[in-house]
C-alpha atoms as a PDB file:
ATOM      1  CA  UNK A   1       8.512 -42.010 -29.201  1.00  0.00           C
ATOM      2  CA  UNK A   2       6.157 -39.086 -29.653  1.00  0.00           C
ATOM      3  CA  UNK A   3       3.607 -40.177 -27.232  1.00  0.00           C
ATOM      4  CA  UNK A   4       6.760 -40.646 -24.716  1.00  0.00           C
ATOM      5  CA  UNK A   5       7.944 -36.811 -25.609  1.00  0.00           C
ATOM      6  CA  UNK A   6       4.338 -35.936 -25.232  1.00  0.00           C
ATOM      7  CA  UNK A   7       3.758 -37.259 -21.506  1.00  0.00           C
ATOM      8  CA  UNK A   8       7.085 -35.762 -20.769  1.00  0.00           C
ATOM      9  CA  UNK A   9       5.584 -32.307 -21.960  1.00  0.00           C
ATOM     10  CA  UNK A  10       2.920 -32.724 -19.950  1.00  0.00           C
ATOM     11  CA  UNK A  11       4.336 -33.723 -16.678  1.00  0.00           C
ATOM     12  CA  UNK A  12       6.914 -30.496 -17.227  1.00  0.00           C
ATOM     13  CA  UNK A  13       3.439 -28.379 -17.735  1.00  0.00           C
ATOM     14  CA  UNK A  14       1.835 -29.840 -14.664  1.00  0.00           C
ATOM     15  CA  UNK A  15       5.016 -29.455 -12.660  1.00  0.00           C
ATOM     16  CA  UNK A  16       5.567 -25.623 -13.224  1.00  0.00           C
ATOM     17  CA  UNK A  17       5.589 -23.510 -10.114  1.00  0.00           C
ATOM     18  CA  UNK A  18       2.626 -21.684  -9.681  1.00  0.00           C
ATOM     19  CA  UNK A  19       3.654 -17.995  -9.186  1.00  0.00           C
ATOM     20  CA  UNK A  20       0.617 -16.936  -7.238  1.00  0.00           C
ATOM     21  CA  UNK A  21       0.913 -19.391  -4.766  1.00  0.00           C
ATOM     22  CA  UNK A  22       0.588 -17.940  -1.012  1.00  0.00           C
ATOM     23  CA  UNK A  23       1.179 -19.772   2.350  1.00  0.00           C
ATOM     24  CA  UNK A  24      -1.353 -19.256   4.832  1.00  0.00           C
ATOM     25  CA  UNK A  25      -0.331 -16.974   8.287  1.00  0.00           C
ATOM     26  CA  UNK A  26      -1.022 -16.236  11.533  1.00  0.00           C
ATOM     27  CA  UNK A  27      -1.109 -13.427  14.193  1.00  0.00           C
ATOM     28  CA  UNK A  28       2.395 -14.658  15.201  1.00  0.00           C
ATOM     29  CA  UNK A  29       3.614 -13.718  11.608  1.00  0.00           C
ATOM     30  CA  UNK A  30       2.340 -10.542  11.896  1.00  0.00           C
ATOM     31  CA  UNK A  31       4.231  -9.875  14.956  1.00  0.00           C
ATOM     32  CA  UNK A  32       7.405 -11.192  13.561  1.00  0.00           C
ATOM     33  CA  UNK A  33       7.365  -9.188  10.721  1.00  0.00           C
ATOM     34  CA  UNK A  34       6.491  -5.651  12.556  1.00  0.00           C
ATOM     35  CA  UNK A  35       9.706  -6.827  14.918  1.00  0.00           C
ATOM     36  CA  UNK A  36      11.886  -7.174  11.778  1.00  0.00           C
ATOM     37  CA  UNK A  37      10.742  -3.868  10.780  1.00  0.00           C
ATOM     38  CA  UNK A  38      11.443  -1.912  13.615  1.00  0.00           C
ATOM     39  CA  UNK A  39      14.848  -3.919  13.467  1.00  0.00           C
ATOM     40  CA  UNK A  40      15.130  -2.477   9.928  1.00  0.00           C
ATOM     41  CA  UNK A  41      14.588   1.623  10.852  1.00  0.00           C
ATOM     42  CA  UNK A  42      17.039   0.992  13.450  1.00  0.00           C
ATOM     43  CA  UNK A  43      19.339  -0.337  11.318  1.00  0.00           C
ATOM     44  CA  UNK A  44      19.134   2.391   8.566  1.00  0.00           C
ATOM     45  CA  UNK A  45      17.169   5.013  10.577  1.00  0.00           C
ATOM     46  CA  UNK A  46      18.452   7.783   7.731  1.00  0.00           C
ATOM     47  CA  UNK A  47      16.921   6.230   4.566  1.00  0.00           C
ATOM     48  CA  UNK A  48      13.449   5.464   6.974  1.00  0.00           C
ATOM     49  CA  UNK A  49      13.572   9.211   7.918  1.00  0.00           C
ATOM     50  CA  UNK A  50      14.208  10.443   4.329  1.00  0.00           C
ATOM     51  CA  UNK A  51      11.317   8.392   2.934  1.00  0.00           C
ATOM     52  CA  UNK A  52       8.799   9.270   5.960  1.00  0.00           C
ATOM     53  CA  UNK A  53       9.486  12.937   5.514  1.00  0.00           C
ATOM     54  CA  UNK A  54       8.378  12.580   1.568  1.00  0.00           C
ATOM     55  CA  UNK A  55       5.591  11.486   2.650  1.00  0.00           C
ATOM     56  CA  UNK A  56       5.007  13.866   5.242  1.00  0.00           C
ATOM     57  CA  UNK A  57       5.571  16.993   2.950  1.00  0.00           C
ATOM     58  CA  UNK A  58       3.130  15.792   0.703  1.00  0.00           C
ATOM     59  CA  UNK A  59       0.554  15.431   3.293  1.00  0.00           C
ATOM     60  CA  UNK A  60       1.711  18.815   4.483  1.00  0.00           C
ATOM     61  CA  UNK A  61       1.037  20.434   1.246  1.00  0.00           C
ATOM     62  CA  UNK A  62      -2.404  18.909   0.299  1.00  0.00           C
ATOM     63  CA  UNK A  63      -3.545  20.213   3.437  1.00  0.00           C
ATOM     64  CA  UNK A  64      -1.915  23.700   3.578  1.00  0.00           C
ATOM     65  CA  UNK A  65      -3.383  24.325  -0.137  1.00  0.00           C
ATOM     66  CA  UNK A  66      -6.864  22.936   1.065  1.00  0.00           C
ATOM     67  CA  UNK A  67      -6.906  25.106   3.974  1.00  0.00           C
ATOM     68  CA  UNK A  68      -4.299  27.900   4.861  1.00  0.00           C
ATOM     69  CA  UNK A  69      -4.114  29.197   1.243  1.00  0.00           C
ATOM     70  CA  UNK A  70      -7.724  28.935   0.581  1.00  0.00           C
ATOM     71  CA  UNK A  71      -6.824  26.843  -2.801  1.00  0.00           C
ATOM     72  CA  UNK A  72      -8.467  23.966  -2.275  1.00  0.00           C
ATOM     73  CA  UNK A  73      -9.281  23.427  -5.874  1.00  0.00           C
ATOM     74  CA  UNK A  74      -5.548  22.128  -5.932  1.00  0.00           C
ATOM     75  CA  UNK A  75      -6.140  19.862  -3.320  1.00  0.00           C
ATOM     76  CA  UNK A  76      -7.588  17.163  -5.844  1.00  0.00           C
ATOM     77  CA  UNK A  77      -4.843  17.377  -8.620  1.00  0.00           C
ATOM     78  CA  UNK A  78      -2.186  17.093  -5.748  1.00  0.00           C
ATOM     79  CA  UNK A  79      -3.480  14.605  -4.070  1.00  0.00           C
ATOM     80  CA  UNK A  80      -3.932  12.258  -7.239  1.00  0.00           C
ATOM     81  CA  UNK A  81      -0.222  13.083  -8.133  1.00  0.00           C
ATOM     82  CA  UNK A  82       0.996  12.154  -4.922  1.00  0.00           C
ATOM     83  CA  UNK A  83      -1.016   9.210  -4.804  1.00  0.00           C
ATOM     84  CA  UNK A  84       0.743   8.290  -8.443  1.00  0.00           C
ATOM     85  CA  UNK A  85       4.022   8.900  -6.831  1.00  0.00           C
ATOM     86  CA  UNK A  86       3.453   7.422  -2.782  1.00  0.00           C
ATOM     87  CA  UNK A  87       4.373   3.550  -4.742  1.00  0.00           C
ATOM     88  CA  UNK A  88       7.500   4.699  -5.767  1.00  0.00           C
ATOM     89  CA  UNK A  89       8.508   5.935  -2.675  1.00  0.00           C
ATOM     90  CA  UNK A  90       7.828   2.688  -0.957  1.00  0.00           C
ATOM     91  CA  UNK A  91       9.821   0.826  -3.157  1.00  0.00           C
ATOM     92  CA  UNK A  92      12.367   2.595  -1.829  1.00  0.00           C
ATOM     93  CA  UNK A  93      11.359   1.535   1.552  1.00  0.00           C
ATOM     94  CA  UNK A  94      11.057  -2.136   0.427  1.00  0.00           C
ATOM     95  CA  UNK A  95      14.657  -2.271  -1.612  1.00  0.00           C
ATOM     96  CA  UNK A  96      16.324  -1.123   1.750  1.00  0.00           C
ATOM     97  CA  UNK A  97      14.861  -3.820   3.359  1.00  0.00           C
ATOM     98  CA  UNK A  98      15.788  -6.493   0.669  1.00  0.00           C
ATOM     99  CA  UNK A  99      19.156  -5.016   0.500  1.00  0.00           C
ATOM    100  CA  UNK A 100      19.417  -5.764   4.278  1.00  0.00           C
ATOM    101  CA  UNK A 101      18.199  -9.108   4.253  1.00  0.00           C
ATOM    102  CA  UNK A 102      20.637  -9.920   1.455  1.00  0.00           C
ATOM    103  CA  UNK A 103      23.790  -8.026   2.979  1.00  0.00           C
ATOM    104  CA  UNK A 104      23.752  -5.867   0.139  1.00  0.00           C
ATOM    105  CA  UNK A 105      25.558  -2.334   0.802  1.00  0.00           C
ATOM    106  CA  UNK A 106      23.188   0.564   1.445  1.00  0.00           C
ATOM    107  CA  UNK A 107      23.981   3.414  -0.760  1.00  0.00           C
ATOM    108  CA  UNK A 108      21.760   6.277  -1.757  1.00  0.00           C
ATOM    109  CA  UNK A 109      22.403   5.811  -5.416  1.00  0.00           C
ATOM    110  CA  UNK A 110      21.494   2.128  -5.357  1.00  0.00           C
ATOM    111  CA  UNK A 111      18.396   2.574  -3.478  1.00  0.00           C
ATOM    112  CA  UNK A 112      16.851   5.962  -5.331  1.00  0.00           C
ATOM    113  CA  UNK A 113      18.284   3.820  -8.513  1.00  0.00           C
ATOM    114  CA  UNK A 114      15.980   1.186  -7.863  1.00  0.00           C
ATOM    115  CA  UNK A 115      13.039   3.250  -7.958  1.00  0.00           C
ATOM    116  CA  UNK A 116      14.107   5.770 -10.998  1.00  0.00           C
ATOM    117  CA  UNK A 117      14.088   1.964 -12.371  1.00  0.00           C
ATOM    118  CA  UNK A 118      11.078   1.157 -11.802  1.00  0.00           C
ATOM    119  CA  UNK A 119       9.378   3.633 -14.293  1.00  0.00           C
ATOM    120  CA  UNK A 120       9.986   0.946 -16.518  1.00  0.00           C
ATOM    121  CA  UNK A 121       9.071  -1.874 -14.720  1.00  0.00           C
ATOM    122  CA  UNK A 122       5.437  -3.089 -14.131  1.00  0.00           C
ATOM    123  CA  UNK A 123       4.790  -1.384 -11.089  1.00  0.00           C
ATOM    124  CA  UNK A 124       3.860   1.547 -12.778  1.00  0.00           C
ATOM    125  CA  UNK A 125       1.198  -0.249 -13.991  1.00  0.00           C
ATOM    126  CA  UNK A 126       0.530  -1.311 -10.566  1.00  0.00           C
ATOM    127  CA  UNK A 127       0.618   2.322  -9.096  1.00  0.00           C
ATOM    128  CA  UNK A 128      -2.151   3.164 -12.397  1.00  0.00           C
ATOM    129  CA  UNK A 129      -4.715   1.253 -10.486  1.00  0.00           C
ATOM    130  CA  UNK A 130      -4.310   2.886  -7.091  1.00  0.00           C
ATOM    131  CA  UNK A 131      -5.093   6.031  -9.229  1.00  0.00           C
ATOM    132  CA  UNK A 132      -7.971   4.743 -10.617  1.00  0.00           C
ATOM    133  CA  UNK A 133      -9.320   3.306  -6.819  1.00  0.00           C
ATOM    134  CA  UNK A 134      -8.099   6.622  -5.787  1.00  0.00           C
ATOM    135  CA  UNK A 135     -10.269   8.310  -8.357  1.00  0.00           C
ATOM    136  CA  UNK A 136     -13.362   6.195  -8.040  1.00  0.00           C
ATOM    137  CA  UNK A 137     -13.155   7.385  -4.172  1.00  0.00           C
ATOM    138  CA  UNK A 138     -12.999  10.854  -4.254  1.00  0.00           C
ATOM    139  CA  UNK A 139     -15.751  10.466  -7.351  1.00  0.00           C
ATOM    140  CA  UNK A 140     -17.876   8.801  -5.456  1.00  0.00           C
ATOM    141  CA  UNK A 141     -17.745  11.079  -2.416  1.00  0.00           C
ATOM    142  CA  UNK A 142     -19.053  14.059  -4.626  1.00  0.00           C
ATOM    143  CA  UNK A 143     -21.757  11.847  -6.049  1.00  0.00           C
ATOM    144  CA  UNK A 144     -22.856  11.253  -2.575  1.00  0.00           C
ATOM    145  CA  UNK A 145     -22.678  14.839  -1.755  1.00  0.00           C
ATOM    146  CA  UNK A 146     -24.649  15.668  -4.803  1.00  0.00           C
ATOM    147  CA  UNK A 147     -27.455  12.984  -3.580  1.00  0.00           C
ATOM    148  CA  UNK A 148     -27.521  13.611   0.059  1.00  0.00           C
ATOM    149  CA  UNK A 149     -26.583  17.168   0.707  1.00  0.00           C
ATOM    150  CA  UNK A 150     -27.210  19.120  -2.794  1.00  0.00           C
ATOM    151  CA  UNK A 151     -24.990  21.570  -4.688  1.00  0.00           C
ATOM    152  CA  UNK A 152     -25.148  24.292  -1.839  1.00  0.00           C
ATOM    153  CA  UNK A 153     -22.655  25.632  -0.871  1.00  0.00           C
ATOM    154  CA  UNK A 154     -20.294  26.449   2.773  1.00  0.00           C
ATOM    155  CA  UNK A 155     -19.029  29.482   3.666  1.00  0.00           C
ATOM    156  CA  UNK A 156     -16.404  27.646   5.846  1.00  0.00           C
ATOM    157  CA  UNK A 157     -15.142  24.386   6.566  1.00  0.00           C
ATOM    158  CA  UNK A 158     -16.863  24.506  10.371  1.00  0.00           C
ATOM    159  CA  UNK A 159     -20.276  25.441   8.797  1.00  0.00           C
ATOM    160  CA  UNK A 160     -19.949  22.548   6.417  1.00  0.00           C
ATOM    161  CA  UNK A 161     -19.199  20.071   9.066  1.00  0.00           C
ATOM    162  CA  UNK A 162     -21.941  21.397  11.298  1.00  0.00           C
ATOM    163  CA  UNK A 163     -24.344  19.820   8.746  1.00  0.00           C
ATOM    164  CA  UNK A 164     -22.638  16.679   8.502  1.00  0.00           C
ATOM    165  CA  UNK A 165     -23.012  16.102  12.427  1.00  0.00           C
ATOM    166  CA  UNK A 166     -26.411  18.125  13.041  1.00  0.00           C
ATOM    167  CA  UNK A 167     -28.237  17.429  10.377  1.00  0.00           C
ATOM    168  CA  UNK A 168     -30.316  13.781   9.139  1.00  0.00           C
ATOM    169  CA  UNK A 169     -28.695  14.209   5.817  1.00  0.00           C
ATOM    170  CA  UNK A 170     -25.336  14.936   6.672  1.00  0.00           C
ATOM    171  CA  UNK A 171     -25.385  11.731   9.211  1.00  0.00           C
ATOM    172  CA  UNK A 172     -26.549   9.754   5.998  1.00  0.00           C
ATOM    173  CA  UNK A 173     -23.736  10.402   4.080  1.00  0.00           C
ATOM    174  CA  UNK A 174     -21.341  10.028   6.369  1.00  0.00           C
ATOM    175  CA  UNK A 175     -22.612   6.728   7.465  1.00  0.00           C
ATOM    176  CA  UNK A 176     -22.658   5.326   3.291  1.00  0.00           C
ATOM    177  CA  UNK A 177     -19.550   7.366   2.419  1.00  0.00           C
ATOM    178  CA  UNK A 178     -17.868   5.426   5.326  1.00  0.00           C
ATOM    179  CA  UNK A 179     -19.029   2.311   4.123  1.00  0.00           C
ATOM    180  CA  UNK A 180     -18.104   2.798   0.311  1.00  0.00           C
ATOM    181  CA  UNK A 181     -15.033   3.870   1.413  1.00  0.00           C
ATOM    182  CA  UNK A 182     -14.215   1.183   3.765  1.00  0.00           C
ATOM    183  CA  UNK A 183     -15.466  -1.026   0.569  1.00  0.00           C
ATOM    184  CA  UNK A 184     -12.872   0.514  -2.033  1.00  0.00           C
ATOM    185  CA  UNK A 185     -10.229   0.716   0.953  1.00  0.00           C
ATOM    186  CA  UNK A 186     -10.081  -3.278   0.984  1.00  0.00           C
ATOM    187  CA  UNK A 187     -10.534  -3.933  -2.523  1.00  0.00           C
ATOM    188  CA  UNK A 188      -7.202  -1.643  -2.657  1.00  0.00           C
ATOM    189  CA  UNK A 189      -5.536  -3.425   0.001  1.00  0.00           C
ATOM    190  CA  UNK A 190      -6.342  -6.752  -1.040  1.00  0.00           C
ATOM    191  CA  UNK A 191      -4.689  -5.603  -4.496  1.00  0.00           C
ATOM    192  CA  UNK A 192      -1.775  -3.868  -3.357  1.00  0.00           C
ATOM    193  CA  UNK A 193      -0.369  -5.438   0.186  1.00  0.00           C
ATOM    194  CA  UNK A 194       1.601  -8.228  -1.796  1.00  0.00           C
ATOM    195  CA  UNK A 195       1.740  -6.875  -5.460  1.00  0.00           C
ATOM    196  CA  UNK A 196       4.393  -4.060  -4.925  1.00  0.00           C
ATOM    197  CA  UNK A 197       7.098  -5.666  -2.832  1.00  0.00           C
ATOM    198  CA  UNK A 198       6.828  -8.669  -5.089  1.00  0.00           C
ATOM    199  CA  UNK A 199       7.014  -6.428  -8.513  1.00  0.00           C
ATOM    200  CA  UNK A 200      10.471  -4.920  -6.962  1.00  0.00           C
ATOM    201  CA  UNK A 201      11.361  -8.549  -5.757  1.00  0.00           C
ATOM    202  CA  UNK A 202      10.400 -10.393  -9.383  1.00  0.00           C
ATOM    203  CA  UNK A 203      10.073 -10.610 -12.816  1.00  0.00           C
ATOM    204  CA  UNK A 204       5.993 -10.951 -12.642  1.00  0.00           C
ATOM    205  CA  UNK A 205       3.346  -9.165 -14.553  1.00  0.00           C
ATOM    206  CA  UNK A 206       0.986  -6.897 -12.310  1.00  0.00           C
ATOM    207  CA  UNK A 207      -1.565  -9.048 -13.449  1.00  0.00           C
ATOM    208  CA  UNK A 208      -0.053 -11.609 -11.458  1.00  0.00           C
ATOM    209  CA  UNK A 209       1.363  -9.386  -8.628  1.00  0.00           C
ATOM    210  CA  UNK A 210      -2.248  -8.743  -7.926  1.00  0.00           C
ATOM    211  CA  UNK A 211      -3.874 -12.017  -8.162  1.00  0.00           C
ATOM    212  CA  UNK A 212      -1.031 -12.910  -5.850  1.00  0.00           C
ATOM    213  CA  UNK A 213      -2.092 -10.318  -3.560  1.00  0.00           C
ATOM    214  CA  UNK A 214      -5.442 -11.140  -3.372  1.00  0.00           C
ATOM    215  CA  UNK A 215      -5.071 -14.909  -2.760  1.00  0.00           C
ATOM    216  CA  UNK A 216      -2.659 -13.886   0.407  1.00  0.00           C
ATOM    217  CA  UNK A 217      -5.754 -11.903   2.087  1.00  0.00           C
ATOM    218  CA  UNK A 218      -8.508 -14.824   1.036  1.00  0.00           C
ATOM    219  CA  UNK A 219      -6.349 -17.164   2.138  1.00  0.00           C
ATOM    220  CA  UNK A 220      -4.967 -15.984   5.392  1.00  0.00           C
ATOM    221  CA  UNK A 221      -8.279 -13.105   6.192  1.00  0.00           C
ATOM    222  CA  UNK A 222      -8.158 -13.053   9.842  1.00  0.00           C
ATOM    223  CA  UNK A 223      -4.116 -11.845  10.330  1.00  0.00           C
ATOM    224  CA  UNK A 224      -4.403  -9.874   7.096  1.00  0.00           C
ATOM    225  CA  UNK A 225      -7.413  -7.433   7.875  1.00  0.00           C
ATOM    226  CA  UNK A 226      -5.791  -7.643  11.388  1.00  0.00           C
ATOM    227  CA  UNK A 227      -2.800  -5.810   9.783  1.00  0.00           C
ATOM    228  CA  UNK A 228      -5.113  -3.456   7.470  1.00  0.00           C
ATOM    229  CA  UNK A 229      -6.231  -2.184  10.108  1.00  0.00           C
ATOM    230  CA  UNK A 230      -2.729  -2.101  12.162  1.00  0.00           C
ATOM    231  CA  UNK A 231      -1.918   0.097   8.813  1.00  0.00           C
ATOM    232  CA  UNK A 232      -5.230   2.350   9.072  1.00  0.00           C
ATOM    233  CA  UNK A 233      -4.834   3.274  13.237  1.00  0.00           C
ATOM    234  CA  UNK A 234      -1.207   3.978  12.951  1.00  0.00           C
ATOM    235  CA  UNK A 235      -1.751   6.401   9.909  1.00  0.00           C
ATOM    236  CA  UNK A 236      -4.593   8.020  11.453  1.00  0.00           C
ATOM    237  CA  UNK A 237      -2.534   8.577  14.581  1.00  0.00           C
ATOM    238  CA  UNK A 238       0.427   9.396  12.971  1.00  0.00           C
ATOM    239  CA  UNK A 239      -1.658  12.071  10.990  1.00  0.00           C
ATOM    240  CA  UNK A 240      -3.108  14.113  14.113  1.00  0.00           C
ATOM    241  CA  UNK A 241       0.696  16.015  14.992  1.00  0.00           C
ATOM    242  CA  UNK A 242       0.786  17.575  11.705  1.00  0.00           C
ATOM    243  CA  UNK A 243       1.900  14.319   9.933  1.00  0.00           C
ATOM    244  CA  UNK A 244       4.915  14.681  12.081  1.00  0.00           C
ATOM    245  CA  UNK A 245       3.912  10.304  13.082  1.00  0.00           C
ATOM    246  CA  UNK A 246       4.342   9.280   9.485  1.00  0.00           C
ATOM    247  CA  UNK A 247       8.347  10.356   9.957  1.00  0.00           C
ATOM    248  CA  UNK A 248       8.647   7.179  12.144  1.00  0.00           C
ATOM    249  CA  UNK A 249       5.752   4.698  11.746  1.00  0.00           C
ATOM    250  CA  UNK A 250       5.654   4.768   8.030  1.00  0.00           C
ATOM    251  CA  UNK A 251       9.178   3.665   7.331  1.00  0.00           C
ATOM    252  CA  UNK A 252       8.101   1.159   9.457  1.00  0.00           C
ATOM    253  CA  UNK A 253       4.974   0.052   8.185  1.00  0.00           C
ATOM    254  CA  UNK A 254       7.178  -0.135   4.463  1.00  0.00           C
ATOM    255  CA  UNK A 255       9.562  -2.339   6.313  1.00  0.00           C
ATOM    256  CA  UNK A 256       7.245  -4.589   7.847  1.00  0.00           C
ATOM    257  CA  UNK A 257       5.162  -4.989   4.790  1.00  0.00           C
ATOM    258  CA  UNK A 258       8.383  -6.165   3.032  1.00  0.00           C
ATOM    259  CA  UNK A 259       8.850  -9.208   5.513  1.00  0.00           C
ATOM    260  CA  UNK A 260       5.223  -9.875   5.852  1.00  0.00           C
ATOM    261  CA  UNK A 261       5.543 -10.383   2.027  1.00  0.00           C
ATOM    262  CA  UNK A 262       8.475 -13.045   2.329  1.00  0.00           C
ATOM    263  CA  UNK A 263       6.759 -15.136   4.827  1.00  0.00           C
ATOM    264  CA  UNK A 264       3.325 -14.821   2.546  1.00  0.00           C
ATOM    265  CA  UNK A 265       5.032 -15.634  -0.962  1.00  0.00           C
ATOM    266  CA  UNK A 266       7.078 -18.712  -0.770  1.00  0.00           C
ATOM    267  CA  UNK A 267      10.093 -19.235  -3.746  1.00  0.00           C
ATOM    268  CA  UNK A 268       8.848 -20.131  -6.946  1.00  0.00           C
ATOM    269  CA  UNK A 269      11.788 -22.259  -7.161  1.00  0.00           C
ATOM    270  CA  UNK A 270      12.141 -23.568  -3.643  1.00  0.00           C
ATOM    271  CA  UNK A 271       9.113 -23.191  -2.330  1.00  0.00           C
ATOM    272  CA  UNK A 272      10.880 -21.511   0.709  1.00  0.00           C
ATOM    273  CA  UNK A 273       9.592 -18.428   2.624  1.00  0.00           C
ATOM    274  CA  UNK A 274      11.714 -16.030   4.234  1.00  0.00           C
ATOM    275  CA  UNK A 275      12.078 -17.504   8.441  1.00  0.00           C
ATOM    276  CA  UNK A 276      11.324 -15.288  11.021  1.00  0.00           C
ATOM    277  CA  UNK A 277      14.649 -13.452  12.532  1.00  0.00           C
ATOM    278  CA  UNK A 278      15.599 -14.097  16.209  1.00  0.00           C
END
């Protein structure tokens, strides 16, 4: 009788769903899911705006302070804050896109609800650690300053750029900075392009979220550093008029990483993924 209740224990063990489990992608998936979130702006083009233009303001004001008010000191602490708050803010992009796929209403309380929620939730663990990659970045950009170009100083912004382009130490540290940076920028993708939209979606640990996360670009690398750098262009374009781009092409970015995250992370339950939408 025990040994019988045992081997049932067992089998139950073995058969539990494995939460991190990831189906692999292609292109094709990528290109459904940036089609279902245009589809998604379109259908609530106010909540895309609203969230685009947060972001936009906040790109506004790092610059302004590094550069028009000759505060650039600030330029660090605001940036880190608004790098602690940018998750949040796409969680609302994410929970409009859940509600949609669910036929959920849309209301402004539900959706900023959802994120005042998630304070509590793990994901503010999960926004902790693109701090700390955040911080390692700009860290490591003054160390290779310090090792490459001294502690001398710029009288202006042009001068200082002169030496980066002009000068055999300035081309050195642009050329490692680039590739640190390009280093720390997929380590943060890799631990972030599945983990948020699956905290909001969930009851996971981050720990999980990000293993999760990881597994979906190892297992699928081709289509997902394909849409990394999808992500990178479009921000750096959308960057150039004033930040004006992001008001548009973020929302949409936030949708599409939503559905790109239900055809990537299949039911626990079910085993199901989300089907592309004619």
């Amino acid at each position: 009788m025990t040994s019988s209740d045992g081997a049932a224990q067992d089998d139950t063990i073995e058969r539990r769903p494995d939460p991190t489990r990831v189906n692999p992608i292609g292109f094709d998936a990528i290109v459904d899911a940036l089609g279902a979130g245009m589809r998604d702006f379109r259908k609530a083009p106010r909540f895309g705006l609203f969230f685009g233009g947060v972001y936009a303001a906040g790109g506004i004001i790092v610059l302004l302070t590094a550069s028009a008010f000759q505060m650039s000191y600030l330029s660090y602490p605001l940036a880190i804050a608004f790098g602690l708050v940018g998750p949040f803010v796409a969680v609302g992009l994410y929970e409009v896109s859940r509600r949609l796929e669910s036929g959920e209403p849309l209301t402004w309380r539900g959706v900023l609800g959802v994120i005042w929620a998630q304070r509590r939730r793990e994901l503010a663990w999960m926004a902790f650690v693109v701090l700390f990659v955040q911080i390692m970045w700009m860290y490591q950009v003054r160390l290779l300053l310090a090792l490459f170009l001294g502690f001398q100083s710029f009288s202006s912004f042009s001068a200082f750029v002169e030496v980066l382009v002009t000068t055999p130490e300035g081309l050195m540290f642009l050329l490692i900075g680039n590739i640190v940076g390009a280093a720390l920028s997929v380590v943060l993708f890799s631990l972030t392009v599945v983990s948020f939209p699956m905290l909001l979606d969930r009851e996971v640990d981050f720990i999980t979220a990000m293993i999760t996360s990881v597994r979906s670009v190892v297992t699928s690398p081709g289509p997902m550093i394909g849409w990394a750098l999808i992500i990178t262009v479009t921000m750096l374009l959308s960057m150039l008029p004033v930040f004006a781009g992001l008001l548009v092409t973020l929302p949409v970015l936030g949708h599409t990483t939503w559905h790109l995250y239900r055809r990537l992370v299949p039911d626990p339950e079910t085993g199901e993924t989300a089907a592309p939408e004619a």
